[in-house]
N, C-alpha and C. Protein backbone atom coordinates (compact mmCIF):
# COMPACT_ATOMS: atom_id res chain seq x y z
N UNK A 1 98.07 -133.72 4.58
CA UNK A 1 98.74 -134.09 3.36
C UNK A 1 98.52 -132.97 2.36
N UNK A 2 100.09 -132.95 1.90
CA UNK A 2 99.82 -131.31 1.14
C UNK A 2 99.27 -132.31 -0.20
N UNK A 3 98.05 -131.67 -1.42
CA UNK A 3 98.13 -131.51 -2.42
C UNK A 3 98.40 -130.20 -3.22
N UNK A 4 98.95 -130.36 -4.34
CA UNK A 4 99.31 -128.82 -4.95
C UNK A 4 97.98 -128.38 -5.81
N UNK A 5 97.55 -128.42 -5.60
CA UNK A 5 96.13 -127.83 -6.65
C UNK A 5 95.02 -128.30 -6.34
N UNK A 6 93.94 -127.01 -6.40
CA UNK A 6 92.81 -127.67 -5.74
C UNK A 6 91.88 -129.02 -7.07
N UNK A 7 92.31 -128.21 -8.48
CA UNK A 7 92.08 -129.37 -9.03
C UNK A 7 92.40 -130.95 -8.73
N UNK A 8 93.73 -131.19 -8.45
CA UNK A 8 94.11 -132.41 -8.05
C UNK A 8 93.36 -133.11 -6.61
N UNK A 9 92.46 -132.55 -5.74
CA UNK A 9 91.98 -132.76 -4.34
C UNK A 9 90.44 -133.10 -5.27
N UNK A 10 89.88 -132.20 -6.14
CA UNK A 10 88.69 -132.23 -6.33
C UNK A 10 88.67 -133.47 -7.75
N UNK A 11 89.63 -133.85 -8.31
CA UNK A 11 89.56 -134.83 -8.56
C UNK A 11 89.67 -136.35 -7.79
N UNK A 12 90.13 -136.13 -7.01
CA UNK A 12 90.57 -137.54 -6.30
C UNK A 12 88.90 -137.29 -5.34
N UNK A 13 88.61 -136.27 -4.85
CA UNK A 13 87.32 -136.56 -4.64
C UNK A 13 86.06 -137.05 -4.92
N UNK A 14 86.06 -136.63 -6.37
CA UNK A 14 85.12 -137.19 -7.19
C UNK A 14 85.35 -138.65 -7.52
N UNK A 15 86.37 -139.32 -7.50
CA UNK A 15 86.57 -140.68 -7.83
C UNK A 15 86.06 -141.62 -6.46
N UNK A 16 86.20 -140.95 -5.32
CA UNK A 16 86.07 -141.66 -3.83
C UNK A 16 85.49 -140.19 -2.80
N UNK A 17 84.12 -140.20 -2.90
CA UNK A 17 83.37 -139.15 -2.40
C UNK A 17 83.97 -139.65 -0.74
N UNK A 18 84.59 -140.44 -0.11
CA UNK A 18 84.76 -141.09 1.58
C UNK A 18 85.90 -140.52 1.65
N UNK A 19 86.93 -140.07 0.61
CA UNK A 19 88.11 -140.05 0.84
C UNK A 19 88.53 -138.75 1.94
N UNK A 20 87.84 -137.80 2.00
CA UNK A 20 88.20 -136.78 3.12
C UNK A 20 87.56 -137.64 5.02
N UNK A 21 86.63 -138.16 4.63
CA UNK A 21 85.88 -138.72 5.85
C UNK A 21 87.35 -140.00 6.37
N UNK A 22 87.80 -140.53 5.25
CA UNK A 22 88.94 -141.74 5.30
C UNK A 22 90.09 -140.89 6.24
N UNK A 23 90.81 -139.86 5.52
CA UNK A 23 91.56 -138.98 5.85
C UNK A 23 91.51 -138.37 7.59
N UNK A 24 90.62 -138.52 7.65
CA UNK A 24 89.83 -137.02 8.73
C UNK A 24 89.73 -138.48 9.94
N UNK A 25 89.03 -139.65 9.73
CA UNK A 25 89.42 -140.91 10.56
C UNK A 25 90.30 -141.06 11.10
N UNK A 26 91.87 -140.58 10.18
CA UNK A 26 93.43 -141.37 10.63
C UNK A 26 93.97 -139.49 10.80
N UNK A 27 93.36 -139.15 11.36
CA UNK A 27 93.99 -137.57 11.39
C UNK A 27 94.94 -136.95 10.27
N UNK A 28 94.26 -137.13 9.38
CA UNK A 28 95.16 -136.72 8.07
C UNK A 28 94.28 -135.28 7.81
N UNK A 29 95.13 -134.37 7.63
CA UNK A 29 94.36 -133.29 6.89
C UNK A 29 94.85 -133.51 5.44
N UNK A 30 93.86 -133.31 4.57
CA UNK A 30 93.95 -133.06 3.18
C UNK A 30 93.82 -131.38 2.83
N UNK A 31 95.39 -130.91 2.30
CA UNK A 31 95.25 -129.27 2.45
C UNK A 31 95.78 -128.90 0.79
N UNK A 32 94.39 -127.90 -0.07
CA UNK A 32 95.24 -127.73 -1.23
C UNK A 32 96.02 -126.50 -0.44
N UNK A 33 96.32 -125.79 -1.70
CA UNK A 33 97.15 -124.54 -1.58
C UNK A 33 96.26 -123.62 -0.34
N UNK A 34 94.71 -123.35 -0.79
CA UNK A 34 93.93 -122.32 -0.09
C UNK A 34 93.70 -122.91 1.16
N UNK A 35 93.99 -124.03 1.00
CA UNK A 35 93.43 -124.95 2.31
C UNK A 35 94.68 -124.88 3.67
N UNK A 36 95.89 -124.80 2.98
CA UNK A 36 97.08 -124.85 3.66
C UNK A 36 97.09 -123.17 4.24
N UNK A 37 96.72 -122.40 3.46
CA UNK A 37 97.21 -121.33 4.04
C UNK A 37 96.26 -120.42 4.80
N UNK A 38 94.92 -121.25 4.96
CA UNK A 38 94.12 -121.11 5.64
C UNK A 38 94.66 -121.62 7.05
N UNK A 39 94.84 -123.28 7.05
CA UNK A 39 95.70 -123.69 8.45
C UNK A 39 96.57 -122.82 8.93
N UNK A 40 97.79 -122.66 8.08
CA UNK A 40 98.83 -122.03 8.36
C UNK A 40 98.18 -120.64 9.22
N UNK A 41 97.66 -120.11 9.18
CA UNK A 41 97.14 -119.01 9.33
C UNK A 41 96.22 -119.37 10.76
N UNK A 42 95.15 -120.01 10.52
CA UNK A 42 94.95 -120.75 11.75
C UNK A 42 96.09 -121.05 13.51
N UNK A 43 96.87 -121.80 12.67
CA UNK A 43 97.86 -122.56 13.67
C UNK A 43 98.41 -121.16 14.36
N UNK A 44 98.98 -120.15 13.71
CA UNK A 44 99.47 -118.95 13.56
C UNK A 44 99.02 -118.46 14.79
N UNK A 45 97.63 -118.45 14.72
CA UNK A 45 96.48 -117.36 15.56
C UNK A 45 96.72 -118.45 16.87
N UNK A 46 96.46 -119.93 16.60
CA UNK A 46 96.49 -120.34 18.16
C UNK A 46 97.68 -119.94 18.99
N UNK A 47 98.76 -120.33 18.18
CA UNK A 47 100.36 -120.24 19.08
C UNK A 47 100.29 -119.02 19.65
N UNK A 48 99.57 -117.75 18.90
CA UNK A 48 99.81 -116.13 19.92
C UNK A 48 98.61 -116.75 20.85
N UNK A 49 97.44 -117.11 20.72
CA UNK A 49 96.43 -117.18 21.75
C UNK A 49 97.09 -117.65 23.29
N UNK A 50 98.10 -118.96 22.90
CA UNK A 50 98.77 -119.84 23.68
C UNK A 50 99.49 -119.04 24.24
N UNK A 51 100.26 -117.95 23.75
CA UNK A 51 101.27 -117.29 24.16
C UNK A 51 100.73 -116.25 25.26
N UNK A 52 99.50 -115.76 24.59
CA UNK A 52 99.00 -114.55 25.52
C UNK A 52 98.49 -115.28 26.70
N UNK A 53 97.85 -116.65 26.45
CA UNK A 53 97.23 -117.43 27.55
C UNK A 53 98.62 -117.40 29.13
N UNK A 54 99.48 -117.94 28.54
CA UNK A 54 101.13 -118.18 29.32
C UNK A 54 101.14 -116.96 29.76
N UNK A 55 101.31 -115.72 29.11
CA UNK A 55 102.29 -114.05 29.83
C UNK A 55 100.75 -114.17 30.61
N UNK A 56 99.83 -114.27 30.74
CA UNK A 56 98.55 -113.74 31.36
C UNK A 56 98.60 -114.26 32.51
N UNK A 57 98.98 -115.60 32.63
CA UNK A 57 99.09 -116.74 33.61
C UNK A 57 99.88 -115.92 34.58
N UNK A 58 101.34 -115.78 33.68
CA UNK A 58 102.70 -115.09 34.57
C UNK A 58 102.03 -113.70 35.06
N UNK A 59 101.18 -113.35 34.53
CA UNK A 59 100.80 -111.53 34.85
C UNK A 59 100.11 -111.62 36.24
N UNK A 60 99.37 -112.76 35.97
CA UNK A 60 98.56 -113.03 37.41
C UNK A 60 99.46 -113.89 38.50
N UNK A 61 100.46 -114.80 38.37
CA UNK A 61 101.35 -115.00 39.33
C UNK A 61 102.29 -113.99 40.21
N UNK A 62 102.54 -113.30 38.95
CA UNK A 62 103.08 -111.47 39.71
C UNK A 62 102.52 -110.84 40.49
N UNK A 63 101.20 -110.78 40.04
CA UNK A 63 100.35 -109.96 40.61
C UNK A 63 100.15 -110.57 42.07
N UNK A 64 100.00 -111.57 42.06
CA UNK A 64 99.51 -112.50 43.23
C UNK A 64 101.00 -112.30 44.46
N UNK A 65 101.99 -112.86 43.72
CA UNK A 65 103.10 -112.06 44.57
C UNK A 65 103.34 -110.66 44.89
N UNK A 66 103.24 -110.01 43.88
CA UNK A 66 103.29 -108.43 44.16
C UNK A 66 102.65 -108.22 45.60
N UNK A 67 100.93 -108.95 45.33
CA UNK A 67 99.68 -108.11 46.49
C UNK A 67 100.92 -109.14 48.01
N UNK A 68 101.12 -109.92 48.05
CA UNK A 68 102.07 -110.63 48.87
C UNK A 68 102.53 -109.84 49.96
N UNK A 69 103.54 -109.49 48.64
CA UNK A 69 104.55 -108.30 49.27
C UNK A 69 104.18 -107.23 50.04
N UNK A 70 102.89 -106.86 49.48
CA UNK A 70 102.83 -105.38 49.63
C UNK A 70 102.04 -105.56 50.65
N UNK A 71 101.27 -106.60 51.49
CA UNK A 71 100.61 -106.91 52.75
C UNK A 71 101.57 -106.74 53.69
N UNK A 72 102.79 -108.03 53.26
CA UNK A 72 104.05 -107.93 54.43
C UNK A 72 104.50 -106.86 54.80
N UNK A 73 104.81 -105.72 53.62
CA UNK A 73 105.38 -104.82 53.86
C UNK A 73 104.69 -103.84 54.90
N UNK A 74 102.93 -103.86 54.37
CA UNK A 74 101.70 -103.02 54.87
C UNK A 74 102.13 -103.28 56.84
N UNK A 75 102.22 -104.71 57.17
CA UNK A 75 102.01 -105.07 58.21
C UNK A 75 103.77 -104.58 58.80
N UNK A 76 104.38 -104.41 58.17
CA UNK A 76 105.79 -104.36 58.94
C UNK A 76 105.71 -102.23 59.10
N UNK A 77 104.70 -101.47 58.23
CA UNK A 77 105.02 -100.40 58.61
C UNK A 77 103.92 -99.71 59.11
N UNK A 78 103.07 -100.96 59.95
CA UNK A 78 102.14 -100.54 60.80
C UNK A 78 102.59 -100.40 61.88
N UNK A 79 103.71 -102.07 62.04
CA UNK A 79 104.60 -102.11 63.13
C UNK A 79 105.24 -100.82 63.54
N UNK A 80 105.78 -100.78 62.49
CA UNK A 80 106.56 -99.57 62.86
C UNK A 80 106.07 -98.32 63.55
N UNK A 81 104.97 -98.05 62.64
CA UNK A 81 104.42 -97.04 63.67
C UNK A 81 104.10 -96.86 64.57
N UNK A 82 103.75 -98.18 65.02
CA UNK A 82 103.42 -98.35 66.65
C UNK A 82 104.44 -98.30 67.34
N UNK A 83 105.37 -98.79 66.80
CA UNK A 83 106.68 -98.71 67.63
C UNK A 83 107.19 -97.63 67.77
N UNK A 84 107.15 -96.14 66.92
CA UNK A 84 107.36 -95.41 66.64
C UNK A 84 106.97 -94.47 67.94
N UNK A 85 105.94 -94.54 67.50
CA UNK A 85 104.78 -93.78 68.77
C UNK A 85 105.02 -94.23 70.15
N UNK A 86 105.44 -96.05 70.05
CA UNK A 86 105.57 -95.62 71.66
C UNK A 86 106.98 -95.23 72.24
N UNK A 87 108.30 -95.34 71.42
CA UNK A 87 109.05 -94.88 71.32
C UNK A 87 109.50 -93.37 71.97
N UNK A 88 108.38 -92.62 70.99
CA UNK A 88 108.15 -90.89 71.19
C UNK A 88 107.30 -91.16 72.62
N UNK A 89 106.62 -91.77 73.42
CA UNK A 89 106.15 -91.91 74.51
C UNK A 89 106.64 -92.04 75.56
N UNK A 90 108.04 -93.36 75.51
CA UNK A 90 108.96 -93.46 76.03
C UNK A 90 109.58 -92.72 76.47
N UNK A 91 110.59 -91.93 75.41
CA UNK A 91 111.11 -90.85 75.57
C UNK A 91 110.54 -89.49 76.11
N UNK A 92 109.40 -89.17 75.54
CA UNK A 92 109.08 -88.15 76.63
C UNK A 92 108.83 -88.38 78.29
N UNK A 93 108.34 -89.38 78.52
CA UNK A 93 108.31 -90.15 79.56
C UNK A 93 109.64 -89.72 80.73
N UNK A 94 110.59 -90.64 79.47
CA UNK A 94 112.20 -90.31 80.47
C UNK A 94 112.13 -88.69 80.58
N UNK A 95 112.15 -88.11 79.74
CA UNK A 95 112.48 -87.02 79.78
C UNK A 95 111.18 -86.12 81.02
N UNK A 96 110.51 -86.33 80.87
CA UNK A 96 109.70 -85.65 82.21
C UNK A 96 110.05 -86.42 83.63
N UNK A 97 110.36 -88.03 83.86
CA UNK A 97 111.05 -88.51 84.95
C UNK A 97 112.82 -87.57 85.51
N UNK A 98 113.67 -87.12 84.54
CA UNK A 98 114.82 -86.68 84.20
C UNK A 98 114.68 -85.35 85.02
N UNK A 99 113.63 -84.48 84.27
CA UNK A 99 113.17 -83.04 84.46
C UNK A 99 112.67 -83.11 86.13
N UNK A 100 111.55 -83.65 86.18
CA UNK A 100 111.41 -83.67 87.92
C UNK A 100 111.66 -84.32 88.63
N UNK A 101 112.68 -85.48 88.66
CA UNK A 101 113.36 -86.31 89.68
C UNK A 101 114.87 -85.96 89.52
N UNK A 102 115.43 -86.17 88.58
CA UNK A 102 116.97 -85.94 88.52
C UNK A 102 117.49 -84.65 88.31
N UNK A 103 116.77 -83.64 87.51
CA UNK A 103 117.44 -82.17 86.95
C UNK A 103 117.17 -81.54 88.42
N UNK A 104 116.15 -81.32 88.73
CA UNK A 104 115.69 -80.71 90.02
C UNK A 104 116.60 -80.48 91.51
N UNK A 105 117.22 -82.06 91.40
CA UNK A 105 118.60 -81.75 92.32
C UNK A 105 119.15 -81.96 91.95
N UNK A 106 120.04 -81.55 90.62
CA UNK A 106 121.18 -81.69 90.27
C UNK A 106 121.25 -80.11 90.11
N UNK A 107 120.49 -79.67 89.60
CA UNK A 107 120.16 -77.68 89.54
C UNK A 107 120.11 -77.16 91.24
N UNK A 108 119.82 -77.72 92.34
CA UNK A 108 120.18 -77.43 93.34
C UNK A 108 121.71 -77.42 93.93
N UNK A 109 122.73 -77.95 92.81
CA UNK A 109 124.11 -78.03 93.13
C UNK A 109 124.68 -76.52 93.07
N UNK A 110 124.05 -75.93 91.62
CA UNK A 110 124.62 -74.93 91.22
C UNK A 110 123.68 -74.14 92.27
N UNK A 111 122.35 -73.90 92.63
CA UNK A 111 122.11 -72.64 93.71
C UNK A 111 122.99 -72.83 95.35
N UNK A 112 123.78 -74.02 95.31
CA UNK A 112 124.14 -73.74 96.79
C UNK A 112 125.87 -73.91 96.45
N UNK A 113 125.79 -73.52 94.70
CA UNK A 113 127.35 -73.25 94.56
C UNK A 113 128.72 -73.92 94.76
N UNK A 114 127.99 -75.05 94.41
CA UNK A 114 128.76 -76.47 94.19
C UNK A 114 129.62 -76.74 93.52
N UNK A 115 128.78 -76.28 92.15
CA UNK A 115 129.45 -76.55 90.80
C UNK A 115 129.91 -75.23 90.27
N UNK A 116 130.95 -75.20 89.41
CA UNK A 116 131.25 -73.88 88.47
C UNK A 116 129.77 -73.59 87.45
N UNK A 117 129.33 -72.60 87.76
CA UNK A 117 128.07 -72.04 86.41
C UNK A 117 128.11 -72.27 85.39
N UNK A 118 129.78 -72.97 84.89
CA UNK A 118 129.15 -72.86 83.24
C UNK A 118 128.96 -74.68 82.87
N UNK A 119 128.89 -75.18 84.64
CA UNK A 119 128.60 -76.49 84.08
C UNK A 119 126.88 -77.04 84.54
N UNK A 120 126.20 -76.01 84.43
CA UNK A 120 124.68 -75.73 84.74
C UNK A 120 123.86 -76.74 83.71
N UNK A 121 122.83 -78.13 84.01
CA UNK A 121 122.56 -78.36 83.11
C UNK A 121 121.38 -77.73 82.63
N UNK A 122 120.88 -77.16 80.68
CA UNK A 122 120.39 -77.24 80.64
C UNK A 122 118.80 -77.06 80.39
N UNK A 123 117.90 -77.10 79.91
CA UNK A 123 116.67 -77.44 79.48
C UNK A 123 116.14 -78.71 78.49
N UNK A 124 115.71 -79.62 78.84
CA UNK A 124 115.80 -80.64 77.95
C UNK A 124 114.20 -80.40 77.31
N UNK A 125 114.58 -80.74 76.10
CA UNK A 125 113.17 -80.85 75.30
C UNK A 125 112.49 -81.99 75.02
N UNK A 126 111.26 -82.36 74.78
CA UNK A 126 110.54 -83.65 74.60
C UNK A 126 110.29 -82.97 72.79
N UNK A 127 109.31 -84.72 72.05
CA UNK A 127 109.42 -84.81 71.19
C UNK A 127 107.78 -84.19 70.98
N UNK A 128 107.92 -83.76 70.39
CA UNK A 128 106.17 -83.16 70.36
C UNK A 128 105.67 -83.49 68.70
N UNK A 129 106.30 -84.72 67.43
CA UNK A 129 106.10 -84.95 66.38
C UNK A 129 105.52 -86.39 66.97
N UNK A 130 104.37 -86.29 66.24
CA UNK A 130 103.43 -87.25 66.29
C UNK A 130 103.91 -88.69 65.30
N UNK A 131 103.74 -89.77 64.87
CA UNK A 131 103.56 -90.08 63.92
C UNK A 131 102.46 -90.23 63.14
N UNK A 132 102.91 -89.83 61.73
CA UNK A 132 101.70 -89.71 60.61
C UNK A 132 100.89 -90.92 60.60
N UNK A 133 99.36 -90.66 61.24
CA UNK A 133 98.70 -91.41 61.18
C UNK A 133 98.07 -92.52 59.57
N UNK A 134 97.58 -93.39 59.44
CA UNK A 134 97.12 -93.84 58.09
C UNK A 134 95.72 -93.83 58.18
N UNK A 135 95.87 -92.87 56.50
CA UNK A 135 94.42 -92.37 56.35
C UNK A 135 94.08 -93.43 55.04
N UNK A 136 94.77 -94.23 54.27
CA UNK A 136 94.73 -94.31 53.45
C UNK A 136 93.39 -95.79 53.34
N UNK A 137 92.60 -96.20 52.93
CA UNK A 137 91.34 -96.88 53.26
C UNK A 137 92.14 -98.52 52.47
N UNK A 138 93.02 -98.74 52.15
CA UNK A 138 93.62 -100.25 51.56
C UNK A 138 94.48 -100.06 53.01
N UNK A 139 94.93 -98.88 53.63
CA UNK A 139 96.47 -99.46 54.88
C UNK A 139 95.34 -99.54 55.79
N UNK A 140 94.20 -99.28 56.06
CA UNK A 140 93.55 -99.37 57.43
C UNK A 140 93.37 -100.48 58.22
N UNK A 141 93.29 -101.52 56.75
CA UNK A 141 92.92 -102.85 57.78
C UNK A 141 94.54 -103.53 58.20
N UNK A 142 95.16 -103.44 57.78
CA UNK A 142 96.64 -103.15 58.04
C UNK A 142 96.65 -103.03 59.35
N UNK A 143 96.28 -101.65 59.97
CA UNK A 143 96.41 -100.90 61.27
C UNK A 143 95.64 -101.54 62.01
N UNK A 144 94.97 -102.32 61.80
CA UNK A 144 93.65 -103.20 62.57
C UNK A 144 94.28 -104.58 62.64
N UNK A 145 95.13 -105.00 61.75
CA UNK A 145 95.77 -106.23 62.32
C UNK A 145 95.12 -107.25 61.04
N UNK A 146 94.14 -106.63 60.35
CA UNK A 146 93.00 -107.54 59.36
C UNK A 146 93.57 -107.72 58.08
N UNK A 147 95.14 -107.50 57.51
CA UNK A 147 95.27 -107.97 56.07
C UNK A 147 95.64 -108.89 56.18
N UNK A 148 95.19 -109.70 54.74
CA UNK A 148 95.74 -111.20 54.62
C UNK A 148 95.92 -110.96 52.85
N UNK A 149 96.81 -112.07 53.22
CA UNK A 149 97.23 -111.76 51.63
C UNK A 149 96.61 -112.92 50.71
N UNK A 150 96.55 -112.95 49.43
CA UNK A 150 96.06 -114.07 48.54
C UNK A 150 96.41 -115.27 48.29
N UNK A 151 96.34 -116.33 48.63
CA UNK A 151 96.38 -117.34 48.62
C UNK A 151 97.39 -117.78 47.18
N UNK A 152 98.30 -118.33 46.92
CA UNK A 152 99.21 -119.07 45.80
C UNK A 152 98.44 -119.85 44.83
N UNK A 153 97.43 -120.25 45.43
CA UNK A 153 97.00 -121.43 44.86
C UNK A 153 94.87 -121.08 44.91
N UNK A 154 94.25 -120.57 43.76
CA UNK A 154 92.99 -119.81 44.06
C UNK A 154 91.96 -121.29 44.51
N UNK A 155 91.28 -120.64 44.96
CA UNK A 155 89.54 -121.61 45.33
C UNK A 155 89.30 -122.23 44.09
N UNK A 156 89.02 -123.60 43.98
CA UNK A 156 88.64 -124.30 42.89
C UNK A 156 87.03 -123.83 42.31
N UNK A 157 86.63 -123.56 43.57
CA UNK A 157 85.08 -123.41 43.36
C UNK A 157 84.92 -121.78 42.49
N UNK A 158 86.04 -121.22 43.15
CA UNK A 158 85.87 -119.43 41.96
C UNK A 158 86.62 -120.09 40.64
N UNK A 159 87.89 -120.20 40.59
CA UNK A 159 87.80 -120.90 38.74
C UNK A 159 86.96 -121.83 38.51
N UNK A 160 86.59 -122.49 39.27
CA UNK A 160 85.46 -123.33 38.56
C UNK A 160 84.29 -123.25 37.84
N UNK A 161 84.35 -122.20 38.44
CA UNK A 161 82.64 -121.19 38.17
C UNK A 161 83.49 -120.06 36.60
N UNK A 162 84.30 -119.70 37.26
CA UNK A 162 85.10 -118.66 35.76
C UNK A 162 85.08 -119.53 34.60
N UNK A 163 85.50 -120.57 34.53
CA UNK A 163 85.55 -121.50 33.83
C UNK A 163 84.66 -122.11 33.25
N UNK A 164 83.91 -121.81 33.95
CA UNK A 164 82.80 -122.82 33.29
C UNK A 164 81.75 -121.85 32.38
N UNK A 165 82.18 -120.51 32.67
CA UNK A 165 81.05 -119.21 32.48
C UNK A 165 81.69 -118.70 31.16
């Protein structure tokens, strides 16, 4: 309850010394001028507190998705590399089966003059690029099969303890 002057509060006080305790019972604030703009000022500070409390909340839901992502992703370009590698394995593979089972007599066409010379196959090359191994000490457990990502929803018992501290 607004009064306009602190005179007018400190009179009505002096007539009924209970009257703020009366007030303060039925959730009434009694606010002069200094008193109001003290609240005002107050209320002010909670709503940003509230506000920063909320974006902080959202900062850590991001975050929590972000690390998500970036596991799935971790684990899909571990895949890859493995796949990668055996890929380049594969292929050299064929390519040395090619070279000494199939080129070998098919190059015996042209020494017993089978074929026209300029249809000679040939030298085939293998892949000799490795893939780039991971050195990096967050992708390792990745490469080990060991990331897991963070849970949506945290351990009651760790906020519980944050919370309470």
């Amino acid at each position: 309850m607004f009064v306009p002057a602190e005179s007018f509060l400190s009179a009505a006080m002096d007539q009924d010394a209970a009257l703020l305790q009366y007030a303060l019972e039925r959730n009434v604030v009694l606010a002069s001028p200094m008193t109001l703009l003290a609240l005002l000022r107050t209320v002010a500070y909670a709503w940003r507190q509230e506000a920063l409390a909320d974006n902080a909340q959202q900062v850590l839901d991001l975050g929590r998705q972000f690390h998500s992502r970036l596991v799935a992703m971790t684990k899909h370009v571990t895949k890859m590399g493995r796949s990668l590698t055996s890929a380049t394995e594969s292929y050299n593979g064929f390519i040395g089966s090619l070279e000494r089972n199939v080129l070998t007599s098919a190059r015996r066409f042209a020494e017993l003059e089978v074929i026209d010379s300029s249809q000679v196959i040939g030298e085939l090359e293998g892949i000799d690029d490795a893939v780039r191994p991971i050195t990096k000490a967050e992708l390792l457990p990745a490469e080990a099969g060991d990331v897991v990502s963070i849970d949506d929803k945290p351990d009651e018992s760790i906020t519980g303890s944050r919370a309470a501290g």
